[in-house]
PDB file of N, CA and C in Angstrom:
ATOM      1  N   UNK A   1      64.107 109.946  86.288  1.00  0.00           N
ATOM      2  CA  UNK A   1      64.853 108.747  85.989  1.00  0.00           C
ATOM      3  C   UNK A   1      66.081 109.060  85.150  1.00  0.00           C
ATOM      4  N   UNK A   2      65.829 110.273  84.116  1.00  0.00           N
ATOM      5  CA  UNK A   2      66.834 110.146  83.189  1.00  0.00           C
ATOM      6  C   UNK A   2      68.306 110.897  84.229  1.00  0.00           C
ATOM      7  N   UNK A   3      67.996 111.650  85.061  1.00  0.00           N
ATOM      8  CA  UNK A   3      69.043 112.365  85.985  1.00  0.00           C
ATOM      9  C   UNK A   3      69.724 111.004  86.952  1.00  0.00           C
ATOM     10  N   UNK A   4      69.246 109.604  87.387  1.00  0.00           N
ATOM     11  CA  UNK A   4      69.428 108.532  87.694  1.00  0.00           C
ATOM     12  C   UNK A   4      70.447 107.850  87.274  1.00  0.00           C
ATOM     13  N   UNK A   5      69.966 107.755  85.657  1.00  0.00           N
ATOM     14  CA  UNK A   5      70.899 107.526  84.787  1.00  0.00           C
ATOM     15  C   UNK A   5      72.196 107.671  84.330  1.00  0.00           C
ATOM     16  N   UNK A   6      72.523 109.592  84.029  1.00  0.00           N
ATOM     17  CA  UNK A   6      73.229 110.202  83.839  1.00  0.00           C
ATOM     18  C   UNK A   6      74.133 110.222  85.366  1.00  0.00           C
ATOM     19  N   UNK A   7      73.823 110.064  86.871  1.00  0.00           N
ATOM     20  CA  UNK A   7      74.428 110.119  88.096  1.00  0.00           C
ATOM     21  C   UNK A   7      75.365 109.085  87.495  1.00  0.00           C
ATOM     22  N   UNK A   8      74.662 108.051  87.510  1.00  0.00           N
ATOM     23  CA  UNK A   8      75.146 106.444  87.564  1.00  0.00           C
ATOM     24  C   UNK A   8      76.250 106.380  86.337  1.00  0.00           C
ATOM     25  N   UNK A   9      76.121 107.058  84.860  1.00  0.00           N
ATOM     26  CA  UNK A   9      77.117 106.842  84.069  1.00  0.00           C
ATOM     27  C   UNK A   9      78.176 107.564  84.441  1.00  0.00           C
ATOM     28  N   UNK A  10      78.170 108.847  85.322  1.00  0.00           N
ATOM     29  CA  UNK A  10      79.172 109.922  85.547  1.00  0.00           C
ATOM     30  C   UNK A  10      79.627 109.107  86.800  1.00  0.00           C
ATOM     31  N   UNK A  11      78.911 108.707  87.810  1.00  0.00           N
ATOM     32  CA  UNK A  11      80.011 107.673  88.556  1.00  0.00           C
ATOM     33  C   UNK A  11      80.887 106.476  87.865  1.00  0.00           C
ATOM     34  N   UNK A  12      80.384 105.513  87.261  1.00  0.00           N
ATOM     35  CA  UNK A  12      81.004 104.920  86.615  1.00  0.00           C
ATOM     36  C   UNK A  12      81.932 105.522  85.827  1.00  0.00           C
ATOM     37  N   UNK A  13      81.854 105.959  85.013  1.00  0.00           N
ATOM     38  CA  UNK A  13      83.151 107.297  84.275  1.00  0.00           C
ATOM     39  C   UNK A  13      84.270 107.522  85.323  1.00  0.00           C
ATOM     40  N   UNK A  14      83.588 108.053  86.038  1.00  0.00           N
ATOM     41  CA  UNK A  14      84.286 108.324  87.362  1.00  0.00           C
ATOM     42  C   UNK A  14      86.006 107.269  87.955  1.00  0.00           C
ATOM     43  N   UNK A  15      84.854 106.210  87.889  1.00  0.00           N
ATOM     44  CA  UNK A  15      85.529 105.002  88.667  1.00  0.00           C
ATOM     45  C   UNK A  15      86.747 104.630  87.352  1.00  0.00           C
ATOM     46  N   UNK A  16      86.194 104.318  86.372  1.00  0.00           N
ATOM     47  CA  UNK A  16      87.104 103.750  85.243  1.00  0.00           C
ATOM     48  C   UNK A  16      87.888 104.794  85.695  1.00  0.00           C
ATOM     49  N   UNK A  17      88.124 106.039  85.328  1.00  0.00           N
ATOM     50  CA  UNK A  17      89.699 106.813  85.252  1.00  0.00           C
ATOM     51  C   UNK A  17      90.416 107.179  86.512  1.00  0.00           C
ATOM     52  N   UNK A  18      89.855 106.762  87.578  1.00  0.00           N
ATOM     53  CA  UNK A  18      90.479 106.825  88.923  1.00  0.00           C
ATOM     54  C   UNK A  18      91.077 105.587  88.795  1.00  0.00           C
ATOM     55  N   UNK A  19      90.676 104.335  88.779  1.00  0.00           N
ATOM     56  CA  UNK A  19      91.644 103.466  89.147  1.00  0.00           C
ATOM     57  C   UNK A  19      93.080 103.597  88.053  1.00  0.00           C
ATOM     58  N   UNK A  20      92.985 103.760  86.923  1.00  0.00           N
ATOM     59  CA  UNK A  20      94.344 103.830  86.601  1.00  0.00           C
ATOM     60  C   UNK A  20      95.161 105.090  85.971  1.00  0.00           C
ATOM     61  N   UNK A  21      94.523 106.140  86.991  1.00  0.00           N
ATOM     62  CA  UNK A  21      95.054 107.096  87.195  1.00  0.00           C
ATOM     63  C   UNK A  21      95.930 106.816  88.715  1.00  0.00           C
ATOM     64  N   UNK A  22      95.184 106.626  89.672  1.00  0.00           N
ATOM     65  CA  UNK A  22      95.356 106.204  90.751  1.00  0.00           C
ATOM     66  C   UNK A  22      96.920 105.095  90.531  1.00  0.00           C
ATOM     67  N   UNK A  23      96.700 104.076  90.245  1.00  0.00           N
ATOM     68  CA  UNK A  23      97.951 103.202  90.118  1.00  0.00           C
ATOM     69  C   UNK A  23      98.973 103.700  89.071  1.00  0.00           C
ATOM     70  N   UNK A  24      98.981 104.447  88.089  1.00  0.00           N
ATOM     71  CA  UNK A  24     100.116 105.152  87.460  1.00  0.00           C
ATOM     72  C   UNK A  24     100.665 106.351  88.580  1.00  0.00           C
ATOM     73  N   UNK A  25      99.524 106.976  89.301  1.00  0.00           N
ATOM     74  CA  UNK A  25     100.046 107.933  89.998  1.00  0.00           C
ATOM     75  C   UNK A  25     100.864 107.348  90.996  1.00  0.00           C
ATOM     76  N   UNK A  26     100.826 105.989  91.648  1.00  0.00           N
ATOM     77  CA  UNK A  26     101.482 105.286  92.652  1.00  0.00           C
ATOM     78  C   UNK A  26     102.660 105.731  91.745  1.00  0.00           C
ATOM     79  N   UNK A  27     102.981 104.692  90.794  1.00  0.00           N
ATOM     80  CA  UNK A  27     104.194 103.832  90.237  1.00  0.00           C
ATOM     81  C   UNK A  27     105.165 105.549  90.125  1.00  0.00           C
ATOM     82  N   UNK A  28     104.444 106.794  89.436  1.00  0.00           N
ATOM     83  CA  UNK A  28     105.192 107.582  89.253  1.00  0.00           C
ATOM     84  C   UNK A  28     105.831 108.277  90.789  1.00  0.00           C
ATOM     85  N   UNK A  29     105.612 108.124  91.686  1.00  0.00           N
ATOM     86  CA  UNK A  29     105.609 108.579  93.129  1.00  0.00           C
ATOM     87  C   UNK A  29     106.688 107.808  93.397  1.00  0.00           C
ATOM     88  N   UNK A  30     106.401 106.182  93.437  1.00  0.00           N
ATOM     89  CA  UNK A  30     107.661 105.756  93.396  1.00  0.00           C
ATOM     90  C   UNK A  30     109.157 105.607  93.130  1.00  0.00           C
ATOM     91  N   UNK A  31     108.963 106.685  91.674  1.00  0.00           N
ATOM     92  CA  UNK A  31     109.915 106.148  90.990  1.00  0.00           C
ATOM     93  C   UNK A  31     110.568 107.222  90.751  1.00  0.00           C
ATOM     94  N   UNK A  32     110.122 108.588  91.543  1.00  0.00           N
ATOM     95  CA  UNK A  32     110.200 109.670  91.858  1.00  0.00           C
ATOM     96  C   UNK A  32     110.688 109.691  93.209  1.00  0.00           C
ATOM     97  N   UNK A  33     110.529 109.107  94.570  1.00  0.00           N
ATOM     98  CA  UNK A  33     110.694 108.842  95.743  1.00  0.00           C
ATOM     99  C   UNK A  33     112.216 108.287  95.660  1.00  0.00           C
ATOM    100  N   UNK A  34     112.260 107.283  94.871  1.00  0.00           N
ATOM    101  CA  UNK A  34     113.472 106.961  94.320  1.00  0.00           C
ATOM    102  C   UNK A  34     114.537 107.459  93.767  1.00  0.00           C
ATOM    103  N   UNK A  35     114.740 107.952  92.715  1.00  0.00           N
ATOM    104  CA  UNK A  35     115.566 108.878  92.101  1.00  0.00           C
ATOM    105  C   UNK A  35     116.195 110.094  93.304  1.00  0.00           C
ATOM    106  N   UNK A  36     115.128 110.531  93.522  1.00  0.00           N
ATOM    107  CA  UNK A  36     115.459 111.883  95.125  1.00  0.00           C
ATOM    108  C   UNK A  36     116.018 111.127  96.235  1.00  0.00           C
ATOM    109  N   UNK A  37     115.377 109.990  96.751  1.00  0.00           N
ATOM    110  CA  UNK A  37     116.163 109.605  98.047  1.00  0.00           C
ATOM    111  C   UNK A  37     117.179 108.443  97.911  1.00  0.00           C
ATOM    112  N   UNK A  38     117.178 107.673  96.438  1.00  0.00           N
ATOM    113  CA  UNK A  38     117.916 106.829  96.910  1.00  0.00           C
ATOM    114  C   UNK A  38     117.454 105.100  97.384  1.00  0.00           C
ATOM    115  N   UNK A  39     116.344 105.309  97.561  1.00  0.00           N
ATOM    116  CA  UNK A  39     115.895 104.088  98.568  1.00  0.00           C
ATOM    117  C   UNK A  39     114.028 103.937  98.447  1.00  0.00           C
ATOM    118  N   UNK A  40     113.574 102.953  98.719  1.00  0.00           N
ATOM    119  CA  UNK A  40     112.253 102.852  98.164  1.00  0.00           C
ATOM    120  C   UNK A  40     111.524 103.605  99.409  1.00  0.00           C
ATOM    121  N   UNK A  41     110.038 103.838  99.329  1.00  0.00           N
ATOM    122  CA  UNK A  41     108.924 105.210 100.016  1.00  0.00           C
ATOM    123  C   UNK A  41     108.618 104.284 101.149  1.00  0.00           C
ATOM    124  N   UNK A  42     108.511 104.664 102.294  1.00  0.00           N
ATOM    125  CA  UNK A  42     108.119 104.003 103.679  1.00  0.00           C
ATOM    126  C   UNK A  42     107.110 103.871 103.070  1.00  0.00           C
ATOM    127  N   UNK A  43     107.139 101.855 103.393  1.00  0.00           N
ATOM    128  CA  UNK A  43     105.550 100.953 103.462  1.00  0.00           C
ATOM    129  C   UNK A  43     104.556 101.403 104.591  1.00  0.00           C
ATOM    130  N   UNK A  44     105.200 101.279 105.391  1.00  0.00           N
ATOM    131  CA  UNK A  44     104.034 102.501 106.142  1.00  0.00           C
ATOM    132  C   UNK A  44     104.821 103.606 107.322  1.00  0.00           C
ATOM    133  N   UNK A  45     104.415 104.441 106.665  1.00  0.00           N
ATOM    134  CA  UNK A  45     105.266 105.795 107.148  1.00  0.00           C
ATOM    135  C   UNK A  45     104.542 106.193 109.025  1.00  0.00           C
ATOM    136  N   UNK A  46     103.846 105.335 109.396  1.00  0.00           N
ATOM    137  CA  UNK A  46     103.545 105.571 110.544  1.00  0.00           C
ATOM    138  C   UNK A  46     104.141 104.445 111.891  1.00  0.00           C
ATOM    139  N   UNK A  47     104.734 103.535 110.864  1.00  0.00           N
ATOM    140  CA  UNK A  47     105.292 102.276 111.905  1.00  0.00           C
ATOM    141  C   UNK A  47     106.737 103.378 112.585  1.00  0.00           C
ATOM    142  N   UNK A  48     106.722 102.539 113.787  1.00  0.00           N
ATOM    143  CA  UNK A  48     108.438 103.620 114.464  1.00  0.00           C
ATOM    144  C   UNK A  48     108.978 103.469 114.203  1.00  0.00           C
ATOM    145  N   UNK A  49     109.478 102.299 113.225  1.00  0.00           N
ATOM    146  CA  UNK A  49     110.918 102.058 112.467  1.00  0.00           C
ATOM    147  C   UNK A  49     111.423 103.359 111.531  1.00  0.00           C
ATOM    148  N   UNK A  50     110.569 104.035 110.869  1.00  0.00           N
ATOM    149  CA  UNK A  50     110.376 105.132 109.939  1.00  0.00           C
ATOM    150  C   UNK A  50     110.553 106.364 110.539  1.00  0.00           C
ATOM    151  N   UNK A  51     111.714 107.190 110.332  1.00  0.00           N
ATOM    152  CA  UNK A  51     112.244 108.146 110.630  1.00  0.00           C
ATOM    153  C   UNK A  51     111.010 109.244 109.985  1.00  0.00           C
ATOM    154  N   UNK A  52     111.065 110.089 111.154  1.00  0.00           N
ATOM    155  CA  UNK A  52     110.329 111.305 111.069  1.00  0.00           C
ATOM    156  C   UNK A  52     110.257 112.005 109.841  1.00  0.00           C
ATOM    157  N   UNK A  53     111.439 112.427 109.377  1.00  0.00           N
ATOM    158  CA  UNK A  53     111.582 112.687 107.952  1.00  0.00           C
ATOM    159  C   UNK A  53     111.274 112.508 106.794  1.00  0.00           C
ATOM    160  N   UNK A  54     111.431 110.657 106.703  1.00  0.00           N
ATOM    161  CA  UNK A  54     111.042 110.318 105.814  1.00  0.00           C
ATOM    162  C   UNK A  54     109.341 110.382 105.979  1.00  0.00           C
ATOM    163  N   UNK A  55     108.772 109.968 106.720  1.00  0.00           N
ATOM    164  CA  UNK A  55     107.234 109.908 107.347  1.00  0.00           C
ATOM    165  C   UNK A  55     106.782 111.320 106.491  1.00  0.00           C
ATOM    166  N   UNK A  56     107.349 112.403 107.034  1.00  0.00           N
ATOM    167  CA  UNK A  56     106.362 113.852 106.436  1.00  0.00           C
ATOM    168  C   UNK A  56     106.523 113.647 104.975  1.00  0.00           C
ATOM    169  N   UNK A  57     107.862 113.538 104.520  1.00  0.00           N
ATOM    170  CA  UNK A  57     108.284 113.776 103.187  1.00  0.00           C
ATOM    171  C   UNK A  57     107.052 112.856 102.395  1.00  0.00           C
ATOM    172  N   UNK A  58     107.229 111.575 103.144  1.00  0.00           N
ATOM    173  CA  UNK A  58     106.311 110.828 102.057  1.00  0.00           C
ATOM    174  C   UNK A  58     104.880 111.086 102.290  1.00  0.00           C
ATOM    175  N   UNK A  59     104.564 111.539 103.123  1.00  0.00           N
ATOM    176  CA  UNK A  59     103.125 111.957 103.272  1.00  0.00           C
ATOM    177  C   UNK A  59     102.695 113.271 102.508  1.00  0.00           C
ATOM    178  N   UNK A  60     103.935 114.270 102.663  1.00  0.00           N
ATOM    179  CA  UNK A  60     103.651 115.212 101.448  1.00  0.00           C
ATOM    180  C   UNK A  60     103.516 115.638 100.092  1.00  0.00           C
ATOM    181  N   UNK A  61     104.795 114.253 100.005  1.00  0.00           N
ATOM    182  CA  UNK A  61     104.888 113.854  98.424  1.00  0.00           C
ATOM    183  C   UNK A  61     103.564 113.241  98.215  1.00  0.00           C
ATOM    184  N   UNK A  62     102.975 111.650  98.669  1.00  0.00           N
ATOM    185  CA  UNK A  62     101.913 111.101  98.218  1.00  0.00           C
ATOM    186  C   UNK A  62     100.485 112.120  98.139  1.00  0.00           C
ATOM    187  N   UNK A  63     100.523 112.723  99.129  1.00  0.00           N
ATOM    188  CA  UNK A  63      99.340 113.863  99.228  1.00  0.00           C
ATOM    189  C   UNK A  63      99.141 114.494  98.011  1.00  0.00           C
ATOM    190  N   UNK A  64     100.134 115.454  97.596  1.00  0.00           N
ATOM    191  CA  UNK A  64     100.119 116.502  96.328  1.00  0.00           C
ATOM    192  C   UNK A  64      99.926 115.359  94.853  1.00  0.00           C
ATOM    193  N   UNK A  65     100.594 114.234  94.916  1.00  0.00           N
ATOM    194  CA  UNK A  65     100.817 113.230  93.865  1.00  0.00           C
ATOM    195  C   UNK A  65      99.018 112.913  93.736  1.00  0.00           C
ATOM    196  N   UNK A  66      98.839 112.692  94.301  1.00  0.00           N
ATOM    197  CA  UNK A  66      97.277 111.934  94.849  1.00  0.00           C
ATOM    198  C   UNK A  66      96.180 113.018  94.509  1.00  0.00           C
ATOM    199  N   UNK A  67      96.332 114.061  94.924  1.00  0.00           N
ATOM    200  CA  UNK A  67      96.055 114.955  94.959  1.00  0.00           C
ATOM    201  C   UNK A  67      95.373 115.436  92.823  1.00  0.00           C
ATOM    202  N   UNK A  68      97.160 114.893  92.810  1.00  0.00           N
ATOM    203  CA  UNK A  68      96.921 115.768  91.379  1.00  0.00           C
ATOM    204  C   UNK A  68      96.450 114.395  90.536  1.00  0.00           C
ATOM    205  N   UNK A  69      96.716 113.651  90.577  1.00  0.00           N
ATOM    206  CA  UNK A  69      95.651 112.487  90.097  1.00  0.00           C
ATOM    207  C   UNK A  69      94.792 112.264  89.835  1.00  0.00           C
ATOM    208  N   UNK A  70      94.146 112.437  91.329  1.00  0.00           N
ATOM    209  CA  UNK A  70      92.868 112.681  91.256  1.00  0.00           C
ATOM    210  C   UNK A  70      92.037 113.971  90.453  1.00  0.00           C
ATOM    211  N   UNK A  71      92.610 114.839  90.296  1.00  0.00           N
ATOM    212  CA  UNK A  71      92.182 116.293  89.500  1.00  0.00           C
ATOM    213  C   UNK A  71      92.813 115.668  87.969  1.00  0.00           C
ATOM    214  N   UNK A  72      93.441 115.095  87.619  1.00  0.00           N
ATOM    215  CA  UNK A  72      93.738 114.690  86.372  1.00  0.00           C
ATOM    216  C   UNK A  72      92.122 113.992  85.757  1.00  0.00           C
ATOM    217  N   UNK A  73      92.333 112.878  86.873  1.00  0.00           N
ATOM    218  CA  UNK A  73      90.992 111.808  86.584  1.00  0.00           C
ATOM    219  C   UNK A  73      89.576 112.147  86.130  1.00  0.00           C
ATOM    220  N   UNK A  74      89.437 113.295  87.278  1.00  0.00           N
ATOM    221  CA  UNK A  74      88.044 113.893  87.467  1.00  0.00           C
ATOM    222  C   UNK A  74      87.669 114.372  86.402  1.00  0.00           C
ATOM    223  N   UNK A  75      88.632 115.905  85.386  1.00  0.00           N
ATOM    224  CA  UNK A  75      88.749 116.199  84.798  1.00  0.00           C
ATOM    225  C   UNK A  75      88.662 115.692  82.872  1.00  0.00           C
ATOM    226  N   UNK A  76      89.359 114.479  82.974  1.00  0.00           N
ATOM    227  CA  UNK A  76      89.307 113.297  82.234  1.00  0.00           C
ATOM    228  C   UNK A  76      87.965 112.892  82.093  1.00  0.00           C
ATOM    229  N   UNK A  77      87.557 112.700  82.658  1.00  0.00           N
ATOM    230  CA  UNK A  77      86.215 111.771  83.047  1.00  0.00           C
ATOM    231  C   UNK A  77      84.977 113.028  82.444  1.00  0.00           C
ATOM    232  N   UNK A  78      84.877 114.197  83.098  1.00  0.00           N
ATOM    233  CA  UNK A  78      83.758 115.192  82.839  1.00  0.00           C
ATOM    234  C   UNK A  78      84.523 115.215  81.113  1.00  0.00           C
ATOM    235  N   UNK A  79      85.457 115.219  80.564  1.00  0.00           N
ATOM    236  CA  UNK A  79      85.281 115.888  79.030  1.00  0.00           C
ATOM    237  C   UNK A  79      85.077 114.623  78.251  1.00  0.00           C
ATOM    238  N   UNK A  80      85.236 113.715  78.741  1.00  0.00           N
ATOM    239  CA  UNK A  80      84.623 112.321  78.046  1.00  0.00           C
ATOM    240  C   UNK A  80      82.858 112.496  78.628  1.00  0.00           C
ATOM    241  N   UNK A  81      82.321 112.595  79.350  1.00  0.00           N
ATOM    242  CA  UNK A  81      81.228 112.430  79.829  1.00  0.00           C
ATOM    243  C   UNK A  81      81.048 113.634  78.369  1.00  0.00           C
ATOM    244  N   UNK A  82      81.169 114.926  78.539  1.00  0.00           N
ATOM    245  CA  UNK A  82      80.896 116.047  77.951  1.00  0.00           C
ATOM    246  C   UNK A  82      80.357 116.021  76.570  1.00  0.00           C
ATOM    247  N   UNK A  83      81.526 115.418  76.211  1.00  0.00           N
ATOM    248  CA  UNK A  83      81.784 114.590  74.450  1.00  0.00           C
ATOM    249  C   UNK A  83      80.975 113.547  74.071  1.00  0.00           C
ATOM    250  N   UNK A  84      80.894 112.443  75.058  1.00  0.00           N
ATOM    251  CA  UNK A  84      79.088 111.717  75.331  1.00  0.00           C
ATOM    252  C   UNK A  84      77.674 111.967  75.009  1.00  0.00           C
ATOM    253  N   UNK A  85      77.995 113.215  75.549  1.00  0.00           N
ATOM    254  CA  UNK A  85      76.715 113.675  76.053  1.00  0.00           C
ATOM    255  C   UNK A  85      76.299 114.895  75.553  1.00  0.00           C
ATOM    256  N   UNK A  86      77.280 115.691  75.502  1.00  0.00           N
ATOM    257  CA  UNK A  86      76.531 117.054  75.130  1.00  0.00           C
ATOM    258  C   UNK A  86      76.412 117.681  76.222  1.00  0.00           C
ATOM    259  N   UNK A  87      76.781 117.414  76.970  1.00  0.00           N
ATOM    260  CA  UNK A  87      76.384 118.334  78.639  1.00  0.00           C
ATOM    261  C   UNK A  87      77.317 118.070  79.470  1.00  0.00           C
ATOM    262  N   UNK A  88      77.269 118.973  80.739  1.00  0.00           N
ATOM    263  CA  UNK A  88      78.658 118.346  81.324  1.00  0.00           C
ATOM    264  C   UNK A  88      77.926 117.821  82.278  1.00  0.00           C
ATOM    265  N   UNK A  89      78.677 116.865  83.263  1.00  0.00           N
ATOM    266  CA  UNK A  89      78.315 115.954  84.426  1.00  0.00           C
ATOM    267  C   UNK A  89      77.475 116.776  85.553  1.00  0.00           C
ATOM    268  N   UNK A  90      76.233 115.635  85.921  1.00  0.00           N
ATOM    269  CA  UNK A  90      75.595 116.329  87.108  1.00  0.00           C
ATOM    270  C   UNK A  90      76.417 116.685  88.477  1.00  0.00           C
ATOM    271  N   UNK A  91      76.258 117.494  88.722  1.00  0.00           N
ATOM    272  CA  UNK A  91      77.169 118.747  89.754  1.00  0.00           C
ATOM    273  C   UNK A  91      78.150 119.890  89.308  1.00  0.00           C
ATOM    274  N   UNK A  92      78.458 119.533  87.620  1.00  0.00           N
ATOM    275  CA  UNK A  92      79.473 120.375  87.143  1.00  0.00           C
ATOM    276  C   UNK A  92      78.731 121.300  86.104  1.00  0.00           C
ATOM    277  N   UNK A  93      77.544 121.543  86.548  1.00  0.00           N
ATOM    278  CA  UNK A  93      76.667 122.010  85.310  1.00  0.00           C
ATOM    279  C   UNK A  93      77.463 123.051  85.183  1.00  0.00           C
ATOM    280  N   UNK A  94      77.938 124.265  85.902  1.00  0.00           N
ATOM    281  CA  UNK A  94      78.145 125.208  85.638  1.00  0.00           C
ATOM    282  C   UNK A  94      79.398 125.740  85.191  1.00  0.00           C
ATOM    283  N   UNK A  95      80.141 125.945  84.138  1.00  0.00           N
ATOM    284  CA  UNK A  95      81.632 125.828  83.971  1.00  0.00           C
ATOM    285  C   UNK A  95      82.182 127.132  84.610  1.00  0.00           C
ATOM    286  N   UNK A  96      84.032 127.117  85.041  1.00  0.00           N
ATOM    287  CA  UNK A  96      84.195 127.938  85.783  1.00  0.00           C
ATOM    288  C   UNK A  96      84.225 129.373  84.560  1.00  0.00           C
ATOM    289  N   UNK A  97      85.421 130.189  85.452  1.00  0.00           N
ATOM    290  CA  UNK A  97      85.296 131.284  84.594  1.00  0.00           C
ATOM    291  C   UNK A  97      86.229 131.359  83.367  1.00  0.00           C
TER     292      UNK A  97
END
């Protein structure tokens, strides 16, 4: 039960620092997309109105952005869990090298 527990608080942990990691990581993408091109990030980079170009660019930009967000979040989340707890999050028992 107590491993139940600890799943359930490390998801929740989880969730809190993704969502506003997640929406700062938007706004900074944006405002970054901006400055470089000039013009706001295809609303959806797959409609045909949206030049090829812009389509990869923003798919590569949001990818790596997203990307690193999410590794911000995760990260965030296990040293608060850590500091909690005394232990690190179930699946991360083992720290790297």
């Amino acid at each position: 039960m107590a491993r139940t527990k600890g799943s359930f608080f490390w998801k929740l942990l989880g969730f809190a620092f993704a969502i506003p990691a997640g929406v700062a990581m938007r706004k900074i993408l944006d405002r970054v997309w901006m400055r470089a091109r000039g013009s706001a990030p295809p609303k959806n980079p797959a409609a045909p109105g949206t030049k090829w170009s812009e389509a990869l660019a923003w798919a590569a930009a949001s990818g790596i952005g997203i990307a690193f967000g999410r590794l911000v979040a995760a990260r965030g989340a296990a040293g608060v869990y850590k500091k909690l707890t005394g232990k690190l999050p179930p699946g991360l028992e083992s720290e790297g090298p």
